[in-house]
C-alpha atoms as a PDB file:
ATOM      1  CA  UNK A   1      89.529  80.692  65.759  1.00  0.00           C
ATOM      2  CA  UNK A   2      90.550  78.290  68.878  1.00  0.00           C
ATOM      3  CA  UNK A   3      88.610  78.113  71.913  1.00  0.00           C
ATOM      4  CA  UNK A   4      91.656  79.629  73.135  1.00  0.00           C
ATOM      5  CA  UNK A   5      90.671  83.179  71.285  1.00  0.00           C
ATOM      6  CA  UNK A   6      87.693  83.559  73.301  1.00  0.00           C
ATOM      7  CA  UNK A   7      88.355  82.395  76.339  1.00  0.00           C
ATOM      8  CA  UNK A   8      86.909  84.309  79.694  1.00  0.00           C
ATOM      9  CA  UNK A   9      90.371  84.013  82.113  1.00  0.00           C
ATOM     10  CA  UNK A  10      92.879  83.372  79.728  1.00  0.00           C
ATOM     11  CA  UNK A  11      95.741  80.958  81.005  1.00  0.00           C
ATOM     12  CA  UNK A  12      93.641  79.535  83.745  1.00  0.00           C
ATOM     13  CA  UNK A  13      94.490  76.188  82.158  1.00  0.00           C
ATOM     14  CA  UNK A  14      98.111  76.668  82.236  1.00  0.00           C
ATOM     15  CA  UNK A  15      98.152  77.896  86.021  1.00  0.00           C
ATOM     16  CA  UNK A  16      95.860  75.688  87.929  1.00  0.00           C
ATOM     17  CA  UNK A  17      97.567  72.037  86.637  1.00  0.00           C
ATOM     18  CA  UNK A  18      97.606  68.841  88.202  1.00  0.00           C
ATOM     19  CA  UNK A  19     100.094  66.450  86.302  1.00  0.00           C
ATOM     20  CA  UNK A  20      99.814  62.829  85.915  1.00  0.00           C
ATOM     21  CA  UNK A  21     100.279  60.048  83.773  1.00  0.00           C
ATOM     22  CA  UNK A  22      98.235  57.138  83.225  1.00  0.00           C
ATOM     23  CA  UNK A  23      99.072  53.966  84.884  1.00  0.00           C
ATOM     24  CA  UNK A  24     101.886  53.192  87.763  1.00  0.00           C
ATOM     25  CA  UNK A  25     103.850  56.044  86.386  1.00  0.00           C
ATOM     26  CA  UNK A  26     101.039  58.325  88.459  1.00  0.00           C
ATOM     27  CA  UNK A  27     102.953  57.915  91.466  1.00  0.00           C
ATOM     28  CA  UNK A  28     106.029  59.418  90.353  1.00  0.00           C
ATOM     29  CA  UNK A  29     103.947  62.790  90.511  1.00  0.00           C
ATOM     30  CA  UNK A  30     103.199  62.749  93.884  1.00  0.00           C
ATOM     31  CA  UNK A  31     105.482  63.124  96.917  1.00  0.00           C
ATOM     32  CA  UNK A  32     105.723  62.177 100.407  1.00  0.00           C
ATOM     33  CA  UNK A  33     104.517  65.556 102.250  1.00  0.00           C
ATOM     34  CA  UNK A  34     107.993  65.263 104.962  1.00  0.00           C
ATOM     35  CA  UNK A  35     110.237  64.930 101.633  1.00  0.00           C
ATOM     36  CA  UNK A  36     109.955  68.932 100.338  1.00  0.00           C
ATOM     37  CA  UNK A  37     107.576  67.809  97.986  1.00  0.00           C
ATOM     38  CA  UNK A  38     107.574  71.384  96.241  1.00  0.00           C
ATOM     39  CA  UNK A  39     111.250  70.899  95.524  1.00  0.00           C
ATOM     40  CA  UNK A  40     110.673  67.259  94.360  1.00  0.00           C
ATOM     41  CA  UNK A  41     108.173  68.865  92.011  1.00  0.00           C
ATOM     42  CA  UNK A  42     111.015  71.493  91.102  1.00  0.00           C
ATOM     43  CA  UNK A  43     113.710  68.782  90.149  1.00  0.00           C
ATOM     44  CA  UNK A  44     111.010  66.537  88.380  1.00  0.00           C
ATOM     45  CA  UNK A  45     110.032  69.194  85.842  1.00  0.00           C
ATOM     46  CA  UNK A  46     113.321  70.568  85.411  1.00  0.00           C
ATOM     47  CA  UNK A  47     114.398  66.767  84.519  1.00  0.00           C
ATOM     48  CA  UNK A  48     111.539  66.250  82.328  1.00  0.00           C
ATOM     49  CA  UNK A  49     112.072  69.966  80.538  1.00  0.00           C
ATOM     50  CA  UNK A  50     109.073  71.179  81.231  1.00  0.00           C
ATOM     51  CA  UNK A  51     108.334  74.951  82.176  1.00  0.00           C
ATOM     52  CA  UNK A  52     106.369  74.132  85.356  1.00  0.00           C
ATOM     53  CA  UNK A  53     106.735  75.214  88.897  1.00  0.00           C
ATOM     54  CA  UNK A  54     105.291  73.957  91.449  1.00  0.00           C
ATOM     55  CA  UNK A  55     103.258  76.527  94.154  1.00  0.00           C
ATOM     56  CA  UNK A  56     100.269  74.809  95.333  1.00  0.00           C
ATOM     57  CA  UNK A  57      99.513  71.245  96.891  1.00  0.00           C
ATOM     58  CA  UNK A  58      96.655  69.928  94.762  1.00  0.00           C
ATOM     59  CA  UNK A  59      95.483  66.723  97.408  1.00  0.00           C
ATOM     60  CA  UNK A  60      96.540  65.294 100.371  1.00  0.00           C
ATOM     61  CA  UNK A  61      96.581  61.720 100.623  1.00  0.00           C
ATOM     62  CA  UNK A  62      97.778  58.692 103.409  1.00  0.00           C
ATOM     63  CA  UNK A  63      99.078  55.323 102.523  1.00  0.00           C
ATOM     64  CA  UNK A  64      97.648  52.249 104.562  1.00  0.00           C
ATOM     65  CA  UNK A  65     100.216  53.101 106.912  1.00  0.00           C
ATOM     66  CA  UNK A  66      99.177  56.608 107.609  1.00  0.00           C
ATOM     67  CA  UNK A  67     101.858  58.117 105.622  1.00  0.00           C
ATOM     68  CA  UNK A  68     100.974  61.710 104.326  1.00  0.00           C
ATOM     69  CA  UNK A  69     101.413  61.990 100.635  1.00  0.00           C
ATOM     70  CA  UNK A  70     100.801  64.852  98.095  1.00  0.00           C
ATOM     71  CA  UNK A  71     100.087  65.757  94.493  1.00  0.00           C
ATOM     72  CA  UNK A  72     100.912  69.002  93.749  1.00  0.00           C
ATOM     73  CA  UNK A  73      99.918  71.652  91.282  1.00  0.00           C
ATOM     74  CA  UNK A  74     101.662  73.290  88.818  1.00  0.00           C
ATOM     75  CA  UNK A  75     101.560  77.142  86.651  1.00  0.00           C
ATOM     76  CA  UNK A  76     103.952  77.463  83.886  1.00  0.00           C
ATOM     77  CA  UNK A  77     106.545  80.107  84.194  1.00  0.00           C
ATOM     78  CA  UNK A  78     105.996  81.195  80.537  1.00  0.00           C
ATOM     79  CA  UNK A  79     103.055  82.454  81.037  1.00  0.00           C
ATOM     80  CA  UNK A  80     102.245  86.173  80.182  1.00  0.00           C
ATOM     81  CA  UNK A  81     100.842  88.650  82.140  1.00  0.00           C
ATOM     82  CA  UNK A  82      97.779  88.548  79.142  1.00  0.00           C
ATOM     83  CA  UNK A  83      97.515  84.916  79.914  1.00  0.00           C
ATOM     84  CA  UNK A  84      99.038  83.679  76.910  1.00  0.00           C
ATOM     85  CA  UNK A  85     102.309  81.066  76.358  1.00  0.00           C
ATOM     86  CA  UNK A  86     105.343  83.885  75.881  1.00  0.00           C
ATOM     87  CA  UNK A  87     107.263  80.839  74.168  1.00  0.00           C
ATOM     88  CA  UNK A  88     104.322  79.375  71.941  1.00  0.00           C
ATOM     89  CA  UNK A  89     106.735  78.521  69.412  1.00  0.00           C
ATOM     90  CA  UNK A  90     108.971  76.131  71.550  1.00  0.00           C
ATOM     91  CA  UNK A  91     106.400  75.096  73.987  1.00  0.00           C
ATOM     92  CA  UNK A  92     106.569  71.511  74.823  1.00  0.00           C
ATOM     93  CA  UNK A  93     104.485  68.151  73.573  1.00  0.00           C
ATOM     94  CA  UNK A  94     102.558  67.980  76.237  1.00  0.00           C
ATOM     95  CA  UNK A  95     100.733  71.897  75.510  1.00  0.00           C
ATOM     96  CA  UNK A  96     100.911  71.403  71.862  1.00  0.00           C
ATOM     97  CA  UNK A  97      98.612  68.179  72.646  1.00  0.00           C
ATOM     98  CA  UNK A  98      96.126  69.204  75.243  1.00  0.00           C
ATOM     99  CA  UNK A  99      92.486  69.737  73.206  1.00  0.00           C
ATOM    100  CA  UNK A 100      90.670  73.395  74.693  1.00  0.00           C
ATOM    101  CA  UNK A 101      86.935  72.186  76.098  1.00  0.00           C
ATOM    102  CA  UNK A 102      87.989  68.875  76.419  1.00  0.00           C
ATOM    103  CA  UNK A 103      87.989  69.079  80.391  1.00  0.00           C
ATOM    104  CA  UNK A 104      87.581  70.473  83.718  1.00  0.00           C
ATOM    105  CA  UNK A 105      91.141  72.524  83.139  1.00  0.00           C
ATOM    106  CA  UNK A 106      89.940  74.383  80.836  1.00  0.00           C
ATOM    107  CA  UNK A 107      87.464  77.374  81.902  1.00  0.00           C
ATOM    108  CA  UNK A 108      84.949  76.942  79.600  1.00  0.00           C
ATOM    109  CA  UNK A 109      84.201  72.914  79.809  1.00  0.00           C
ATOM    110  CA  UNK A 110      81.122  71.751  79.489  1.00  0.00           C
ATOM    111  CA  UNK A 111      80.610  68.141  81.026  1.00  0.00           C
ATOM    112  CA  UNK A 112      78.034  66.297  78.801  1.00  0.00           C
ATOM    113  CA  UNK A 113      74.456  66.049  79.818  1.00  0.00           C
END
């Protein structure tokens, strides 16, 4: 039994996520906020083929020349009303990989003392 099993708001993970990558690649998941950053978001998950919409804007942040730029946050469209993955079978790399209790995405995290 998963963590996943007995878990107090089911699918919490999968509709609260802020995407990144590690490195210089971070920036390609943030937008400038006068581009339509949602849509950006949109078209970047749709070319990566992952089930991810964008519907929230995570932070807010300026460049050194005052230029407002945003990361946004994501839910996955196959999400169930039950909060579980309706296409758990075929769901991609990146959900197979992600560890329940491992961190602040997941409900029931614990930091360490």
């Amino acid at each position: 039994m998963s963590a996943c099993d007995t878990c107090k708001q089911p699918g919490a993970c999968c509709t609260r996520m802020h995407l990144r990558s590690e490195g210089d690649s971070d920036v390609a998941l943030s937008f400038w906020a006068d581009d339509l950053p949602m849509l950006r978001g949109l078209i970047r998950m749709a070319e990566w083929g992952l089930p991810f919409i964008p519907y929230a804007v995570a932070q807010e942040f300026s460049d050194k020349d005052g230029r407002k730029y945003q990361r946004l946050q994501y839910r996955c469209v196959d999400l169930g009303s039950d909060g579980r993955c309706m296409n758990y079978e075929h769901r991609p790399q990146l959900c197979r990989d992600y560890e329940p209790l491992s961190d602040p995405l997941c409900v029931m995290y614990e930091p360490p003392a």
